[in-house]
PDB file of N, CA and C in Angstrom:
ATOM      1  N   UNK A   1     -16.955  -9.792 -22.859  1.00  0.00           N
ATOM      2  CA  UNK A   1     -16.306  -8.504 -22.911  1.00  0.00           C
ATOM      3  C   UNK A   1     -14.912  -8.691 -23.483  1.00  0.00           C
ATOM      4  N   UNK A   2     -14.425  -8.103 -23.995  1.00  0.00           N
ATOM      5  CA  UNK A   2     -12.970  -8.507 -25.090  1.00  0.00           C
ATOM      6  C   UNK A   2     -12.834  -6.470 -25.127  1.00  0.00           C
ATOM      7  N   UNK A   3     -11.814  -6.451 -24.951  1.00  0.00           N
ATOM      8  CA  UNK A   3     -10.581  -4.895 -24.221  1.00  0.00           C
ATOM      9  C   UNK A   3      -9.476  -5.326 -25.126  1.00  0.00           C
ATOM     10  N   UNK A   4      -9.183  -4.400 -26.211  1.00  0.00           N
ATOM     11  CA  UNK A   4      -8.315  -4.081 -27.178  1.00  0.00           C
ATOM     12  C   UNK A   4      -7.103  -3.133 -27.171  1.00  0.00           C
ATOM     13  N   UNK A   5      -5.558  -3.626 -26.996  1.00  0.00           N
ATOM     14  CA  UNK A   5      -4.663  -2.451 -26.668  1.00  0.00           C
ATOM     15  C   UNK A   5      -3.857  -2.451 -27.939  1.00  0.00           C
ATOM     16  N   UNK A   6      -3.978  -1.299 -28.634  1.00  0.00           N
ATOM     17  CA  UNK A   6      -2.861  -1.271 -29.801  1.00  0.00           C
ATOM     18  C   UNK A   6      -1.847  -0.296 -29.469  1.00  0.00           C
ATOM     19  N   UNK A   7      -0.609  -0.589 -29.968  1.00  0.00           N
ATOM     20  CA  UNK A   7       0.691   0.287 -30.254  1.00  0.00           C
ATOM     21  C   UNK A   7       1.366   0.194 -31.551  1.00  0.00           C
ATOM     22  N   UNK A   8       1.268   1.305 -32.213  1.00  0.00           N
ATOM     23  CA  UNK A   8       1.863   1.593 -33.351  1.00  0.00           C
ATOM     24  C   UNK A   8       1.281   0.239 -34.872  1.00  0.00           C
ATOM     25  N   UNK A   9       0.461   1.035 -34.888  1.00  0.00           N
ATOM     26  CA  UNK A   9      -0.270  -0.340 -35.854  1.00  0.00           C
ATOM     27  C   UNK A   9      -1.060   0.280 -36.929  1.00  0.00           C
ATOM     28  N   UNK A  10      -1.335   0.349 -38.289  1.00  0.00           N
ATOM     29  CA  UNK A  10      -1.719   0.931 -39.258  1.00  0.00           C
ATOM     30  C   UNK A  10      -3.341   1.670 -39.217  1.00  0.00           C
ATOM     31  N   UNK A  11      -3.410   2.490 -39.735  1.00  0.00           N
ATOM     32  CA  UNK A  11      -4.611   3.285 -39.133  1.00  0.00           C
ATOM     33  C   UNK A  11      -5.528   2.503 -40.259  1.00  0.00           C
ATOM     34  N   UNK A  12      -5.872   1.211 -41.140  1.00  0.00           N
ATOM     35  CA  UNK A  12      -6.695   0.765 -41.367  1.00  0.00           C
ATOM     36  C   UNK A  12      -7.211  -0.468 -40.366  1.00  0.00           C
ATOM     37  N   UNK A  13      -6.106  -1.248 -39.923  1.00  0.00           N
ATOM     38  CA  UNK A  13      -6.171  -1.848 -38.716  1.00  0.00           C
ATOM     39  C   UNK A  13      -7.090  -1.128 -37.794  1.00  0.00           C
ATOM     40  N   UNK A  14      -7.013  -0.051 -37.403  1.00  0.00           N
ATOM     41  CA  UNK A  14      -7.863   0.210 -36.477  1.00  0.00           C
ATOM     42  C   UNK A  14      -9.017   0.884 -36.795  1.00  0.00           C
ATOM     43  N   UNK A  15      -9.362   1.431 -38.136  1.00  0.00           N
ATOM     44  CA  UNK A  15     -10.622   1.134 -38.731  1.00  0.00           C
ATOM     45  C   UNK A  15     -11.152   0.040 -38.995  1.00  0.00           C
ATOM     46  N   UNK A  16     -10.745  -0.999 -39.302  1.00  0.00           N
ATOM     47  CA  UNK A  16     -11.372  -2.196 -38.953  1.00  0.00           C
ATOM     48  C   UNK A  16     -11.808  -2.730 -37.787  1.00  0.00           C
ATOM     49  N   UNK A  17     -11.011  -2.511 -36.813  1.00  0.00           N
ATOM     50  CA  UNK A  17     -11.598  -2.746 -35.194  1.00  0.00           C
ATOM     51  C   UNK A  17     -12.835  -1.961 -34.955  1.00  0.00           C
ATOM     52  N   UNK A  18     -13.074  -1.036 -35.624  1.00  0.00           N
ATOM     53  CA  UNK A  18     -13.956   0.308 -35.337  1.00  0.00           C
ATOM     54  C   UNK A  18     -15.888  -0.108 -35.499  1.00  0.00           C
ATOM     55  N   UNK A  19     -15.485  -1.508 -36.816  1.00  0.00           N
ATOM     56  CA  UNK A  19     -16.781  -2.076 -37.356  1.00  0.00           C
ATOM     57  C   UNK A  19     -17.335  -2.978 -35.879  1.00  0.00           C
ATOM     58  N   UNK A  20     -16.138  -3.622 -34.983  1.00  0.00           N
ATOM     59  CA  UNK A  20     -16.815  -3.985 -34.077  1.00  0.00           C
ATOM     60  C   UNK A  20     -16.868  -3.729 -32.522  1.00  0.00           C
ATOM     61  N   UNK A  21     -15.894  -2.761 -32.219  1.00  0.00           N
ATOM     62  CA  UNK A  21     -15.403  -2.677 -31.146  1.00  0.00           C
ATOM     63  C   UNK A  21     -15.337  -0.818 -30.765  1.00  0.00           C
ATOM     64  N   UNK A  22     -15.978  -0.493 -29.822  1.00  0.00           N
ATOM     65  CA  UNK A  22     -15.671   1.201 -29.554  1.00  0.00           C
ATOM     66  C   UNK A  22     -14.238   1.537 -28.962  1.00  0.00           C
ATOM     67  N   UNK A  23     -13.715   2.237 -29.760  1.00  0.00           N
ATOM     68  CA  UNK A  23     -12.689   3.233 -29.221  1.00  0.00           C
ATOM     69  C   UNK A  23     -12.884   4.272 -28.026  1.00  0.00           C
ATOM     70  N   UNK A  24     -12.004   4.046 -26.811  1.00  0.00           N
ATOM     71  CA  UNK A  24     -12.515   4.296 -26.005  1.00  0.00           C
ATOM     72  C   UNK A  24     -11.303   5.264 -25.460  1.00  0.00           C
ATOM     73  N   UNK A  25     -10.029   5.283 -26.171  1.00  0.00           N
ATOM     74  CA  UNK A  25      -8.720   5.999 -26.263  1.00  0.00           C
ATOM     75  C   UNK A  25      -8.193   5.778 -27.517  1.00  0.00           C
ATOM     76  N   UNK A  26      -7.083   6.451 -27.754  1.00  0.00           N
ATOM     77  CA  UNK A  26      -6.017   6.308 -28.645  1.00  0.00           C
ATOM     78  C   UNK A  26      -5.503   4.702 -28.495  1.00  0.00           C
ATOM     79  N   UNK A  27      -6.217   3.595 -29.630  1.00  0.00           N
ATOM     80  CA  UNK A  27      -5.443   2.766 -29.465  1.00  0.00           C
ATOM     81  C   UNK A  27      -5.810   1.157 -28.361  1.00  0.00           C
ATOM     82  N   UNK A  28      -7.106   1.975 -27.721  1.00  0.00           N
ATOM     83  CA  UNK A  28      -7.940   0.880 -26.510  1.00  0.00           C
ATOM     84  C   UNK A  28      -8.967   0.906 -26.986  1.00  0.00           C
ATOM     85  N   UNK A  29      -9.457  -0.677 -27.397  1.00  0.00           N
ATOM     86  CA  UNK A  29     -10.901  -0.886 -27.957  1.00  0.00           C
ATOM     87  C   UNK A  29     -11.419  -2.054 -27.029  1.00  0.00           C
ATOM     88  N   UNK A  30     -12.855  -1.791 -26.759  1.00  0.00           N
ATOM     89  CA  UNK A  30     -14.090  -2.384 -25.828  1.00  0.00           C
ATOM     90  C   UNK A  30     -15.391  -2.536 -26.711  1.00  0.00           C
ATOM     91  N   UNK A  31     -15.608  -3.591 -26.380  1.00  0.00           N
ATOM     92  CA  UNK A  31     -16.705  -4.416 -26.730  1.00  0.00           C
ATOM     93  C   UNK A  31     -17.132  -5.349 -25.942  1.00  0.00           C
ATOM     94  N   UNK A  32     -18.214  -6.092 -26.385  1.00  0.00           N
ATOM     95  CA  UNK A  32     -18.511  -7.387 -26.366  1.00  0.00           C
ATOM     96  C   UNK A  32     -19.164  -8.331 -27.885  1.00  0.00           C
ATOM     97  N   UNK A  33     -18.586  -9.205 -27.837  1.00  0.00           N
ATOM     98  CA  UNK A  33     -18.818  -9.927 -28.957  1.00  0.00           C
ATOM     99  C   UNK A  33     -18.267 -11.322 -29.090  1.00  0.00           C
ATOM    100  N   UNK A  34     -19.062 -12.362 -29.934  1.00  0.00           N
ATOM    101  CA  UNK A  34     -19.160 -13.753 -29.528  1.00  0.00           C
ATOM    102  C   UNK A  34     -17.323 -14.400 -29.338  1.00  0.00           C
ATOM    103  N   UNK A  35     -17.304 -15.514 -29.582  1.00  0.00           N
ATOM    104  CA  UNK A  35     -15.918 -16.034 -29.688  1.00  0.00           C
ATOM    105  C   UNK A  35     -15.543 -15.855 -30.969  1.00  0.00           C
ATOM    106  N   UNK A  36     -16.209 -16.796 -31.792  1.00  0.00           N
ATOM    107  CA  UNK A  36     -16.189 -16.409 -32.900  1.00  0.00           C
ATOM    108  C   UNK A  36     -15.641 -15.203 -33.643  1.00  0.00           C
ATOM    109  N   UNK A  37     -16.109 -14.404 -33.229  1.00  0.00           N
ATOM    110  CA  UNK A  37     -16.038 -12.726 -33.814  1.00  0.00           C
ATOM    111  C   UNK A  37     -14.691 -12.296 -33.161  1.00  0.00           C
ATOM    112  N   UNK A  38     -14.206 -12.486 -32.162  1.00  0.00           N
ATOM    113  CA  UNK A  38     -13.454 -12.497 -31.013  1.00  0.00           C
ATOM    114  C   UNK A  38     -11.703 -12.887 -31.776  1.00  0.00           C
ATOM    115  N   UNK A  39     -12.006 -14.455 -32.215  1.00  0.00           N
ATOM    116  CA  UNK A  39     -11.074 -14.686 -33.258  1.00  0.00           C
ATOM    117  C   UNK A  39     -10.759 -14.352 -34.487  1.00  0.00           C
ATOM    118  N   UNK A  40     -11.854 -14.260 -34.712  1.00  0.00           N
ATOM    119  CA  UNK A  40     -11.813 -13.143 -36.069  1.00  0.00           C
ATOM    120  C   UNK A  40     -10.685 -12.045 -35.878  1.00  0.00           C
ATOM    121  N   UNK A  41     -11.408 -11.255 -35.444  1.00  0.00           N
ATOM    122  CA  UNK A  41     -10.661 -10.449 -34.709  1.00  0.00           C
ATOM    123  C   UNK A  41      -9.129 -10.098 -34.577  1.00  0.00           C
ATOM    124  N   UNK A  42      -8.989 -11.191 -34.022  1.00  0.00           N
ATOM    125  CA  UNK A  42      -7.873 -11.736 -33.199  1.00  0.00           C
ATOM    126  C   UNK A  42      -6.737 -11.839 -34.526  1.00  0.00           C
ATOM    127  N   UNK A  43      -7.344 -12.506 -35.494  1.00  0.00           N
ATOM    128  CA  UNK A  43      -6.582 -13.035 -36.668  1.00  0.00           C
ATOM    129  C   UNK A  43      -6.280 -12.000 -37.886  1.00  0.00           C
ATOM    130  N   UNK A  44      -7.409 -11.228 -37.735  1.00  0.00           N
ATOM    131  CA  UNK A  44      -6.940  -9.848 -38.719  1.00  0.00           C
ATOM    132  C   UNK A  44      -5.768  -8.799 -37.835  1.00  0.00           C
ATOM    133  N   UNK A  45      -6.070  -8.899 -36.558  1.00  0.00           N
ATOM    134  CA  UNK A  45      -4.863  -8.346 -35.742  1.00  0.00           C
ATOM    135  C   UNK A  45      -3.705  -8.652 -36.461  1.00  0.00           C
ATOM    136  N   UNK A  46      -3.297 -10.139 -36.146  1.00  0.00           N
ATOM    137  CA  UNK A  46      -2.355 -10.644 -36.486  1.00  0.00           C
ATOM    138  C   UNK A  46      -1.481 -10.644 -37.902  1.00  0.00           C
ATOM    139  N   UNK A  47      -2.103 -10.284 -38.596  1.00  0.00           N
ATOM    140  CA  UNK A  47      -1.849 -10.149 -40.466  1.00  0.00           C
ATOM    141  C   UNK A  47      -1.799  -9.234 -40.429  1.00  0.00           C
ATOM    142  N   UNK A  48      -2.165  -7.881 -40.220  1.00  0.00           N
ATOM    143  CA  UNK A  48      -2.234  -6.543 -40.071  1.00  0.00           C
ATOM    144  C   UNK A  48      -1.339  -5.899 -39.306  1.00  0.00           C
ATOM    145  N   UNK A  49      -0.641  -6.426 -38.315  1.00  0.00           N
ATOM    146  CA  UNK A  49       0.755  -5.792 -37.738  1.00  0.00           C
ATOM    147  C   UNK A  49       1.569  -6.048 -37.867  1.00  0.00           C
ATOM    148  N   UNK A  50       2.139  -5.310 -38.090  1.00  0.00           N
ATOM    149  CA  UNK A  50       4.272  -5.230 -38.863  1.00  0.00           C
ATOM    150  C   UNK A  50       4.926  -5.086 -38.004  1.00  0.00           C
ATOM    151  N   UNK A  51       4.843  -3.836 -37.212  1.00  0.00           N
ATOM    152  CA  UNK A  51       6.128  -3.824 -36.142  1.00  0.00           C
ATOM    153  C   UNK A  51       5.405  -3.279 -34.948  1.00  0.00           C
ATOM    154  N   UNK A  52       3.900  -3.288 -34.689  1.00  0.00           N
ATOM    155  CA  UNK A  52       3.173  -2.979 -33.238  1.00  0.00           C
ATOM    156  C   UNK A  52       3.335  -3.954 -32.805  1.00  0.00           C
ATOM    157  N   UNK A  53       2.288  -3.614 -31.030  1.00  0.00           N
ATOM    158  CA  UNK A  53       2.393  -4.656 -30.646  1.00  0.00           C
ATOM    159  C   UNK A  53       0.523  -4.497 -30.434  1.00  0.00           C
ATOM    160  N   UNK A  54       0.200  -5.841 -29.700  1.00  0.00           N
ATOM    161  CA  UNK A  54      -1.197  -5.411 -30.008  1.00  0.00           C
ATOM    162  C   UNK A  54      -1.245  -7.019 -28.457  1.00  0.00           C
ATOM    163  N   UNK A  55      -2.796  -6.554 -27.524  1.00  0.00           N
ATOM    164  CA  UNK A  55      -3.000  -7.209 -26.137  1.00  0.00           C
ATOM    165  C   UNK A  55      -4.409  -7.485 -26.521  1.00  0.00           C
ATOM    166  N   UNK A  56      -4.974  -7.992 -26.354  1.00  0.00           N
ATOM    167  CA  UNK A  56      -6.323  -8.865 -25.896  1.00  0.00           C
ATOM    168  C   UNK A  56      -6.863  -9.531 -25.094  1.00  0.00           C
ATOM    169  N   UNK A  57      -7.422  -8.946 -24.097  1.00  0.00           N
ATOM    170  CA  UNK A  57      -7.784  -9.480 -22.746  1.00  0.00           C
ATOM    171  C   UNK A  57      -9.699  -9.763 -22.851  1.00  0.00           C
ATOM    172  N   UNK A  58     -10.497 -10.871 -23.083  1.00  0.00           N
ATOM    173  CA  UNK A  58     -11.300 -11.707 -23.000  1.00  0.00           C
ATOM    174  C   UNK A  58     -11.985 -12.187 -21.875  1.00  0.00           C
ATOM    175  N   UNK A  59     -13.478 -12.601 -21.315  1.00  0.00           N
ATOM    176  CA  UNK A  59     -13.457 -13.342 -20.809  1.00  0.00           C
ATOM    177  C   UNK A  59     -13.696 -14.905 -20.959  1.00  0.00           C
ATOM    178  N   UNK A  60     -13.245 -15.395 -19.946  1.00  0.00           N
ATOM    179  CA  UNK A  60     -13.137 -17.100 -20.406  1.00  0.00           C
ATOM    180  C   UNK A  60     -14.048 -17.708 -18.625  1.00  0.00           C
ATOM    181  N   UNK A  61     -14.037 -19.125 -19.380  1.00  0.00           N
ATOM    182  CA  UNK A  61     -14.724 -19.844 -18.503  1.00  0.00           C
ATOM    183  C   UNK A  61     -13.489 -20.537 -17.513  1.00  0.00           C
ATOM    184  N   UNK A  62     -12.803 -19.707 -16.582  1.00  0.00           N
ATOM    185  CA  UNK A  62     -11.623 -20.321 -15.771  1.00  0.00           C
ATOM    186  C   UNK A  62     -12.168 -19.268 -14.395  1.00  0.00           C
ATOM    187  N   UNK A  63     -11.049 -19.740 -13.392  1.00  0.00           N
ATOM    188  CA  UNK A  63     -11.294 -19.534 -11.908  1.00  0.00           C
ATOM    189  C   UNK A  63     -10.841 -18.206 -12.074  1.00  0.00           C
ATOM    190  N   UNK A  64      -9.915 -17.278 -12.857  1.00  0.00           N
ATOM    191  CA  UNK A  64      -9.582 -15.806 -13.006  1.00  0.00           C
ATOM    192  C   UNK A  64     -10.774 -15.288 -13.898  1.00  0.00           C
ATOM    193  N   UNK A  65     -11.205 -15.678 -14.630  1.00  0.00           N
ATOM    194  CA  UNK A  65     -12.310 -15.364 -15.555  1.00  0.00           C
ATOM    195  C   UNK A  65     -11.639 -14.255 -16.917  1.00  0.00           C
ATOM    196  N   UNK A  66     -10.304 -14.531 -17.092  1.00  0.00           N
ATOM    197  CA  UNK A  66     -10.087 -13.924 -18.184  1.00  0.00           C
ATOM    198  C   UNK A  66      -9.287 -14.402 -18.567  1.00  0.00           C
ATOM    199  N   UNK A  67      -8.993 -14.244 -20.277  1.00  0.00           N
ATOM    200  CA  UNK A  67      -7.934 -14.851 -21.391  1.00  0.00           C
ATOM    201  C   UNK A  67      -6.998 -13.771 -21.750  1.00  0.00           C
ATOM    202  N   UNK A  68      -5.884 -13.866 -21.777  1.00  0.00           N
ATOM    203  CA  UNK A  68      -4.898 -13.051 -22.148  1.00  0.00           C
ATOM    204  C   UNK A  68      -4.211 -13.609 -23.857  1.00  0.00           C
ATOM    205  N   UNK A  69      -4.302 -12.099 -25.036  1.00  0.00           N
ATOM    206  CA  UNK A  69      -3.383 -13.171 -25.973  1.00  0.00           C
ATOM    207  C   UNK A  69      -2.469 -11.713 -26.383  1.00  0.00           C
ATOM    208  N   UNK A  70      -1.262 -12.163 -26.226  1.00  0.00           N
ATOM    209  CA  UNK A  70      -0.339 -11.167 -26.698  1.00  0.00           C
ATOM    210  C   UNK A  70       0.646 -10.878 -28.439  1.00  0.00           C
ATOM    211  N   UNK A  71       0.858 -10.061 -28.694  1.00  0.00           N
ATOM    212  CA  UNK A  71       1.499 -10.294 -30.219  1.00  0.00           C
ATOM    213  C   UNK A  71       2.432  -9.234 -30.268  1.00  0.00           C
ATOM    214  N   UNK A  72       3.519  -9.546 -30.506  1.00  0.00           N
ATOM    215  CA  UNK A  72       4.677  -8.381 -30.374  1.00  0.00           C
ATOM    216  C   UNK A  72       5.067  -7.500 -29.542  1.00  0.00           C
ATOM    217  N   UNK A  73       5.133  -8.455 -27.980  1.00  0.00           N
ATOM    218  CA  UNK A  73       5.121  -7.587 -26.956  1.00  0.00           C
ATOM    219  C   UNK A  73       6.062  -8.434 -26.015  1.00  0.00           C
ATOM    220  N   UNK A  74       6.667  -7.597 -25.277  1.00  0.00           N
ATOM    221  CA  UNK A  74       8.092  -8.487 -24.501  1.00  0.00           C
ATOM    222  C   UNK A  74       7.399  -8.702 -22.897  1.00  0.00           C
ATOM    223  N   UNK A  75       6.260  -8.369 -22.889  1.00  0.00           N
ATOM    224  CA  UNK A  75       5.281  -9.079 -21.473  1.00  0.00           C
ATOM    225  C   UNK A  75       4.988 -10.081 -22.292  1.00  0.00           C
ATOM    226  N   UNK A  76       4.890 -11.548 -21.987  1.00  0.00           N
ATOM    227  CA  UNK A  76       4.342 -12.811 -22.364  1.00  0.00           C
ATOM    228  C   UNK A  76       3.182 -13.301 -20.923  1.00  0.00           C
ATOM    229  N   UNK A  77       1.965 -13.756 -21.225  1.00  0.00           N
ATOM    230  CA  UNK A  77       1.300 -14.691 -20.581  1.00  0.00           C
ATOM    231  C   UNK A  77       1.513 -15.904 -20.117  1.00  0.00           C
ATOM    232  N   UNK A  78       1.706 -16.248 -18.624  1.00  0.00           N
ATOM    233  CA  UNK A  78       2.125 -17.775 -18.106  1.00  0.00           C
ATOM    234  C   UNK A  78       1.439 -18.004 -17.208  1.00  0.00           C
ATOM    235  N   UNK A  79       1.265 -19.556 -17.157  1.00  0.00           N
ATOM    236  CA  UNK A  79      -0.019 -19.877 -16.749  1.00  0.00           C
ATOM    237  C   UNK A  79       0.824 -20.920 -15.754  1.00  0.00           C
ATOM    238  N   UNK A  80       0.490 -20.569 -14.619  1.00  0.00           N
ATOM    239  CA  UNK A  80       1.045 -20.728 -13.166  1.00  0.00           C
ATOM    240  C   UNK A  80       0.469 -21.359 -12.337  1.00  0.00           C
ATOM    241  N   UNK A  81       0.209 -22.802 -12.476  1.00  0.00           N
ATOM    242  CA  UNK A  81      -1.320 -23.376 -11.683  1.00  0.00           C
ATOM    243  C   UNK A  81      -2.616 -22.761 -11.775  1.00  0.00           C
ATOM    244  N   UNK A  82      -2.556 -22.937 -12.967  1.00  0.00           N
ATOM    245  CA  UNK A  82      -4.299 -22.473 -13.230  1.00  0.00           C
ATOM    246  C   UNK A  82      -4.441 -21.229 -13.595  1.00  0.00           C
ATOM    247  N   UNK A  83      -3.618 -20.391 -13.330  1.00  0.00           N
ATOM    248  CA  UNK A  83      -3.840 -18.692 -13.113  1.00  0.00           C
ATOM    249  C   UNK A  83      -2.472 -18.351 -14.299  1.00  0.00           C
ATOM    250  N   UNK A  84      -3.079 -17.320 -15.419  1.00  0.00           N
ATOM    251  CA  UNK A  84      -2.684 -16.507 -15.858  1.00  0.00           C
ATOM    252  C   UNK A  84      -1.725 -15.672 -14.884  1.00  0.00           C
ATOM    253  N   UNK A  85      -0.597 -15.094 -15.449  1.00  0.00           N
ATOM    254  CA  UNK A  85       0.086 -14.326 -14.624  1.00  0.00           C
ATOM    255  C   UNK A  85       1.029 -13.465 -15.889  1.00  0.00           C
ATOM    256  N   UNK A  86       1.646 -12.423 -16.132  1.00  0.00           N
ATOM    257  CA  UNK A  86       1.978 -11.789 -16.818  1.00  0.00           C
ATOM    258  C   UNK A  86       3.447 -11.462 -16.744  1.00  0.00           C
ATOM    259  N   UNK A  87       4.673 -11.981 -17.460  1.00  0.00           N
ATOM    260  CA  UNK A  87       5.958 -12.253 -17.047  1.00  0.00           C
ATOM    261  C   UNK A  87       6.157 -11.221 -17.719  1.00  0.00           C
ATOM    262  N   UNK A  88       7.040  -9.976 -17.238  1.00  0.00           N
ATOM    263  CA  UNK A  88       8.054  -8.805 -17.806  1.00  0.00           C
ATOM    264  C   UNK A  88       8.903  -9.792 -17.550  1.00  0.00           C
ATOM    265  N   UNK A  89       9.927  -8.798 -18.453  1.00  0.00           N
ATOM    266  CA  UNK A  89      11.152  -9.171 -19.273  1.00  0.00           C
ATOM    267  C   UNK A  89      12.229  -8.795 -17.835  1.00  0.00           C
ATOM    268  N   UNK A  90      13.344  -9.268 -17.843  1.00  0.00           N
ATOM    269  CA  UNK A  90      14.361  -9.253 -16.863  1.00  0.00           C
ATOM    270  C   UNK A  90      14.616  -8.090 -17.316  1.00  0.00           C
ATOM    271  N   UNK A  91      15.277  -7.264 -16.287  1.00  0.00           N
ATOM    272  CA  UNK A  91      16.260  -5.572 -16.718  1.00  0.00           C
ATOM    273  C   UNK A  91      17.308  -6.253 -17.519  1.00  0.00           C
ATOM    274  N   UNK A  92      18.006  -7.447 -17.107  1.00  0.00           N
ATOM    275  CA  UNK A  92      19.192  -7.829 -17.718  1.00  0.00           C
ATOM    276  C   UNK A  92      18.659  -8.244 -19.418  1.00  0.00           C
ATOM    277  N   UNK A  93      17.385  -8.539 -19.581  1.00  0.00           N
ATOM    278  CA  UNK A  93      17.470  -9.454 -20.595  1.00  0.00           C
ATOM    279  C   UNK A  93      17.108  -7.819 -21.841  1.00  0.00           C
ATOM    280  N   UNK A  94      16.652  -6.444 -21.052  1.00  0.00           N
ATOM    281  CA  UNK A  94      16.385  -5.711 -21.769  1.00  0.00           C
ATOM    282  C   UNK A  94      17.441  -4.679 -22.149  1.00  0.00           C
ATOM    283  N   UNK A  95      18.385  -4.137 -20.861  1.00  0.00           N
ATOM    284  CA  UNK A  95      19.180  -3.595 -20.889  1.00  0.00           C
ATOM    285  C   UNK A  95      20.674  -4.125 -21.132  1.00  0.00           C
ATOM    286  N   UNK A  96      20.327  -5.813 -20.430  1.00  0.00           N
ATOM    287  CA  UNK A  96      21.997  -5.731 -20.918  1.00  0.00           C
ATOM    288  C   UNK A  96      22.982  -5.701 -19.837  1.00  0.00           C
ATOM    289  N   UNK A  97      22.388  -4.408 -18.730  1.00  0.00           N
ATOM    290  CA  UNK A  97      22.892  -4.562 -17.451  1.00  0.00           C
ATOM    291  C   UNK A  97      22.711  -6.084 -16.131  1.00  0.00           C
ATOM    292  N   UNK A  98      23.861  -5.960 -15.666  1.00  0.00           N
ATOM    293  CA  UNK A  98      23.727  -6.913 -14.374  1.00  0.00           C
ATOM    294  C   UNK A  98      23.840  -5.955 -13.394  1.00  0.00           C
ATOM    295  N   UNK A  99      22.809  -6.808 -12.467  1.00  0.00           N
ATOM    296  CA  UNK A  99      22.397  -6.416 -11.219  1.00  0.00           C
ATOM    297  C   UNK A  99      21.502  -5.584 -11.534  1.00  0.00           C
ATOM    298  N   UNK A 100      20.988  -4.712 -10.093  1.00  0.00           N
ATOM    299  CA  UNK A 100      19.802  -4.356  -9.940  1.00  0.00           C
ATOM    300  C   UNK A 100      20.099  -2.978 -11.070  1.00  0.00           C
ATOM    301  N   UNK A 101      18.677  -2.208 -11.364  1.00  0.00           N
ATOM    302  CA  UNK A 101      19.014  -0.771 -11.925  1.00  0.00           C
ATOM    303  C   UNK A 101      19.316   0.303 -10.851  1.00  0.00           C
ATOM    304  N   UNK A 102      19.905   1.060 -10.954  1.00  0.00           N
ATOM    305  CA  UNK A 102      20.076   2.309 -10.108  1.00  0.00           C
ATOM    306  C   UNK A 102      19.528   3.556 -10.559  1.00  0.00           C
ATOM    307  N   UNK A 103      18.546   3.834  -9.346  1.00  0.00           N
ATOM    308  CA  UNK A 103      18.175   5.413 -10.460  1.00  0.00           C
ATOM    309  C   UNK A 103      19.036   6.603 -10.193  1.00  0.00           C
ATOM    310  N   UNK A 104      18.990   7.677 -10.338  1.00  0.00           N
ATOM    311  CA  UNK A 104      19.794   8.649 -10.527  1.00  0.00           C
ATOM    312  C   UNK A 104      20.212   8.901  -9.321  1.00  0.00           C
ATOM    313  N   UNK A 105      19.128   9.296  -8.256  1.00  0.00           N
ATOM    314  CA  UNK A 105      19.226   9.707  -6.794  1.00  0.00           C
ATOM    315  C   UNK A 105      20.079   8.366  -6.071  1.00  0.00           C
ATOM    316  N   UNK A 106      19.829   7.454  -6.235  1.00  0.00           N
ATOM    317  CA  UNK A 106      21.218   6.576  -6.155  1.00  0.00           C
ATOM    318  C   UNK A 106      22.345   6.245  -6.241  1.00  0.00           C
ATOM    319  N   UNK A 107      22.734   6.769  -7.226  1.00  0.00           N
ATOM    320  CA  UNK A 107      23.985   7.035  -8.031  1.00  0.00           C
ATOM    321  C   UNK A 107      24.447   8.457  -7.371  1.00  0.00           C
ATOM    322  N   UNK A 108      23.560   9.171  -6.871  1.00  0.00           N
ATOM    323  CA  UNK A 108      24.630  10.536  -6.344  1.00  0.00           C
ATOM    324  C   UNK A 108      24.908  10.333  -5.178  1.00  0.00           C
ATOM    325  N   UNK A 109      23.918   9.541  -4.343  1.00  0.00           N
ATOM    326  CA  UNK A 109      23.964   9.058  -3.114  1.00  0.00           C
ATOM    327  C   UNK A 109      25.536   8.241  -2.857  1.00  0.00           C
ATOM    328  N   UNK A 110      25.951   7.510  -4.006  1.00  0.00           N
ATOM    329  CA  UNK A 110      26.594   6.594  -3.684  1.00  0.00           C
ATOM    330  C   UNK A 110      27.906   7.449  -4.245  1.00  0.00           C
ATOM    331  N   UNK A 111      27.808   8.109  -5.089  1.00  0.00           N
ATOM    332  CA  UNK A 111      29.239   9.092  -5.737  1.00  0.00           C
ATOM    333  C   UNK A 111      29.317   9.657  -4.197  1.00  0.00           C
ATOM    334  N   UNK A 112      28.409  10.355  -3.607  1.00  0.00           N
ATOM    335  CA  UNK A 112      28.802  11.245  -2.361  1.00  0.00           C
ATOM    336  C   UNK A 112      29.829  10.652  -1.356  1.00  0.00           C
ATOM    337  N   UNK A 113      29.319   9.175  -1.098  1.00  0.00           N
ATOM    338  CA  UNK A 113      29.156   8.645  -0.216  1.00  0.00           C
ATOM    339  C   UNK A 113      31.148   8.123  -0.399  1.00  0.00           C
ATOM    340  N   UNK A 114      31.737   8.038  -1.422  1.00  0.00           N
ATOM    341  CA  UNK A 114      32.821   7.033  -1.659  1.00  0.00           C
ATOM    342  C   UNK A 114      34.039   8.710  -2.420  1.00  0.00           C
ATOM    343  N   UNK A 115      33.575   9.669  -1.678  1.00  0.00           N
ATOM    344  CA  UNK A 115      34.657  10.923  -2.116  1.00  0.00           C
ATOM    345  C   UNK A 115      35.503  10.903  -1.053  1.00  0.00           C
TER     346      UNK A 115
END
């Protein structure tokens, strides 16, 4: 089984996915198909995106039973004793900010709180 996530990626790109894989949303393609085909796949992805990002989740012969491969995406795959695990990006490393984020209702909480 091989689960296809595209973002912002050329609409021949995803006519090409179309020859092997069903569209199942805007952009999420499902199948099944060999390894082989799989990399294939995988590799026209890769030549074919400019500034998307594009996810591929597989199954594999491991104790989670799935392969993760990512391409232009600030979640990276790390493999943590055996196990896949999926690292987001720090707030700091995206925003810039230190310390935690504050959402809005926080921020009035805390303006109230220091009048």
């Amino acid at each position: 089984m091989v689960v296809v996530v595209l973002t912002a990626v050329p609409a021949g790109l995803r006519g090409h996915l179309t020859r092997w894989l069903l569209e199942i949303a805007p952009g999420v393609y499902v199948g099944r198909v060999n390894k082989r085909i799989r990399d294939h796949l995988w590799g026209i992805i890769i030549s074919m995106l400019t500034k998307g990002r594009a996810i591929m989740v597989s199954t594999a012969r491991s104790e989670q039973g799935l392969e993760f491969r990512v391409h232009g995406h600030d979640w990276t795959p790390v493999d943590f004793e055996g196990m896949t695990l999926i690292r987001r990006p720090n707030a700091d490393d995206v925003t810039g900010r230190h310390g935690p984020a504050k959402s809005n209702a926080r921020k009035f909480r805390e303006a109230r709180r220091f009048k």
